[in-house]
C-alpha atoms as a PDB file:
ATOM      1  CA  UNK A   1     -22.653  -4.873 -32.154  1.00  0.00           C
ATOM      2  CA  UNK A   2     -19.384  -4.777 -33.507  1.00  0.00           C
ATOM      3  CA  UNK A   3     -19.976  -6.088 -36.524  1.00  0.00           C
ATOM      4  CA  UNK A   4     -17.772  -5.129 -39.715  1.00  0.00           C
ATOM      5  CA  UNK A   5     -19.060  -3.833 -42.606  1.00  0.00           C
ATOM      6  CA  UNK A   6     -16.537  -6.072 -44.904  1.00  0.00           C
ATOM      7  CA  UNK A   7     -17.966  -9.308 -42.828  1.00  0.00           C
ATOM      8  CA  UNK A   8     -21.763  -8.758 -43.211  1.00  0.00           C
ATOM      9  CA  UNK A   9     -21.497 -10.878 -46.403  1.00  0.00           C
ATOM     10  CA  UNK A  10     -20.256 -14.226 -44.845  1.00  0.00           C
ATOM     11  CA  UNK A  11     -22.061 -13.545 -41.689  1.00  0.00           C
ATOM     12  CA  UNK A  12     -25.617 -13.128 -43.185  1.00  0.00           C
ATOM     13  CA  UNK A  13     -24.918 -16.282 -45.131  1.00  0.00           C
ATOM     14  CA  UNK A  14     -23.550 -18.743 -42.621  1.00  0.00           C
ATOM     15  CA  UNK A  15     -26.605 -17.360 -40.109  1.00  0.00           C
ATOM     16  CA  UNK A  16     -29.084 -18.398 -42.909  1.00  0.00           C
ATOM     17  CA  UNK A  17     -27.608 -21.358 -44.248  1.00  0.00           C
ATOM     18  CA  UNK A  18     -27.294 -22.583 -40.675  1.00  0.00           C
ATOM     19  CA  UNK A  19     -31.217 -21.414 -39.808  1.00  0.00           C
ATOM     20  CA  UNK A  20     -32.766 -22.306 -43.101  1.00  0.00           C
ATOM     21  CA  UNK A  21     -34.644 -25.172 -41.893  1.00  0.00           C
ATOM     22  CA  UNK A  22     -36.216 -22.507 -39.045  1.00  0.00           C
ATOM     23  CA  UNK A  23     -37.405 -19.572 -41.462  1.00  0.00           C
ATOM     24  CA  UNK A  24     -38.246 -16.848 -40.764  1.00  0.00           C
ATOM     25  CA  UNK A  25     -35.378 -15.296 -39.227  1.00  0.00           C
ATOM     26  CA  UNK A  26     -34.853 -12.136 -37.693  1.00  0.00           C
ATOM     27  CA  UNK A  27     -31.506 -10.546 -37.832  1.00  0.00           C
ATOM     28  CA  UNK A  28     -30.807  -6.897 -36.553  1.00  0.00           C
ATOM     29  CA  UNK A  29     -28.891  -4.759 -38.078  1.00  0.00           C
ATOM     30  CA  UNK A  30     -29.038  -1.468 -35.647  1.00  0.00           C
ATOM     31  CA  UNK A  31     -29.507   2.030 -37.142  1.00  0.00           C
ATOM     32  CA  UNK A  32     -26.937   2.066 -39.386  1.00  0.00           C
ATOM     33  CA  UNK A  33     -28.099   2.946 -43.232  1.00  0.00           C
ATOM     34  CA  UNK A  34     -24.942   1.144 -44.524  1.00  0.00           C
ATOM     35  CA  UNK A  35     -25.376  -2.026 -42.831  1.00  0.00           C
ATOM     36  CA  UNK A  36     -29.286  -2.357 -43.382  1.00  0.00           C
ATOM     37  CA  UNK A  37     -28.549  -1.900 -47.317  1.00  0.00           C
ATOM     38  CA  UNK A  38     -25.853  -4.806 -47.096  1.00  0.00           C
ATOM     39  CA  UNK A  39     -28.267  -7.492 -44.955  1.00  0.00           C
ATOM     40  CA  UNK A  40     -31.377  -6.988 -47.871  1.00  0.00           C
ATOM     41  CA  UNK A  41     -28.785  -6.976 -50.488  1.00  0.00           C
ATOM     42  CA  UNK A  42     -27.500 -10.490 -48.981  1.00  0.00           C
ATOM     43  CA  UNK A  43     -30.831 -11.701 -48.221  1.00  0.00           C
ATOM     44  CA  UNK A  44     -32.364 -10.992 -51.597  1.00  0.00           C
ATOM     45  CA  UNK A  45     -29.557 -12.797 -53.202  1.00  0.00           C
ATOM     46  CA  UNK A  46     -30.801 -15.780 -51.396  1.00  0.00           C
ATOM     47  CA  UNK A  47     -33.851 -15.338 -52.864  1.00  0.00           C
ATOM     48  CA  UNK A  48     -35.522 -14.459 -49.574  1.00  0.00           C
ATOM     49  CA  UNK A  49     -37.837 -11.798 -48.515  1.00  0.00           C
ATOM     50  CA  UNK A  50     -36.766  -8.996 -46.040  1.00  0.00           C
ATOM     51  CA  UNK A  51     -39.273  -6.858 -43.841  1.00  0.00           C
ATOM     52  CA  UNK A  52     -38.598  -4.815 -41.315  1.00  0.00           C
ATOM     53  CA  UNK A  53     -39.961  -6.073 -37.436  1.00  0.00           C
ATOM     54  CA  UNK A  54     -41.628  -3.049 -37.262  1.00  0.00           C
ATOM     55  CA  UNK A  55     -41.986   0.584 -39.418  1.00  0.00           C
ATOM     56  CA  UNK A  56     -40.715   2.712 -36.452  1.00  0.00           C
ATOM     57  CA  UNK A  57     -38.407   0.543 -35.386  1.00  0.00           C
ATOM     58  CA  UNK A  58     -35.989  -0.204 -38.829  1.00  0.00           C
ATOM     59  CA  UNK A  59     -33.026  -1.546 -37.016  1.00  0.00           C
ATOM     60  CA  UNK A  60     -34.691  -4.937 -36.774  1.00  0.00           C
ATOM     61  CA  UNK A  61     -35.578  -6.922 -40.001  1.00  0.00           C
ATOM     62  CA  UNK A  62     -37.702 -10.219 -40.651  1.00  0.00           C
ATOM     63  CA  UNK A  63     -36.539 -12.711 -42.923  1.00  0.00           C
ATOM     64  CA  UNK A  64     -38.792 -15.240 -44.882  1.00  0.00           C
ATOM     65  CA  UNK A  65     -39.534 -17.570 -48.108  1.00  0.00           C
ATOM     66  CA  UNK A  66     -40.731 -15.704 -50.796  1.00  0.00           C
END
């Protein structure tokens, strides 16, 4: 919560730099569209695979190795 859009970037990358060694991740992201298109556009760059925890529940995403 509380989150800013214009810090997702660093964020997203310190949290997986900092957890790549315990992949996969989860990160939330909450309801918001916005926000959920910025965390897989991050984690893709990474080359990492994004899925959500659950298809009713999109707020909530898993993060792995491709």
């Amino acid at each position: 919560h509380g989150v800013k859009h214009e810090n997702v970037e660093e964020l997203v990358n310190c949290f997986i730099n900092k957890n790549y060694n315990s992949i996969p991740l989860e990160i939330i992201t909450g309801n918001s569209a916005d926000m959920q298109q910025l965390v897989k556009k991050i984690v893709l760059s990474n080359n990492l695979k994004i899925e959500p925890t659950s298809y009713v529940n999109l707020g909530s995403y898993i993060i792995s190795n491709l």
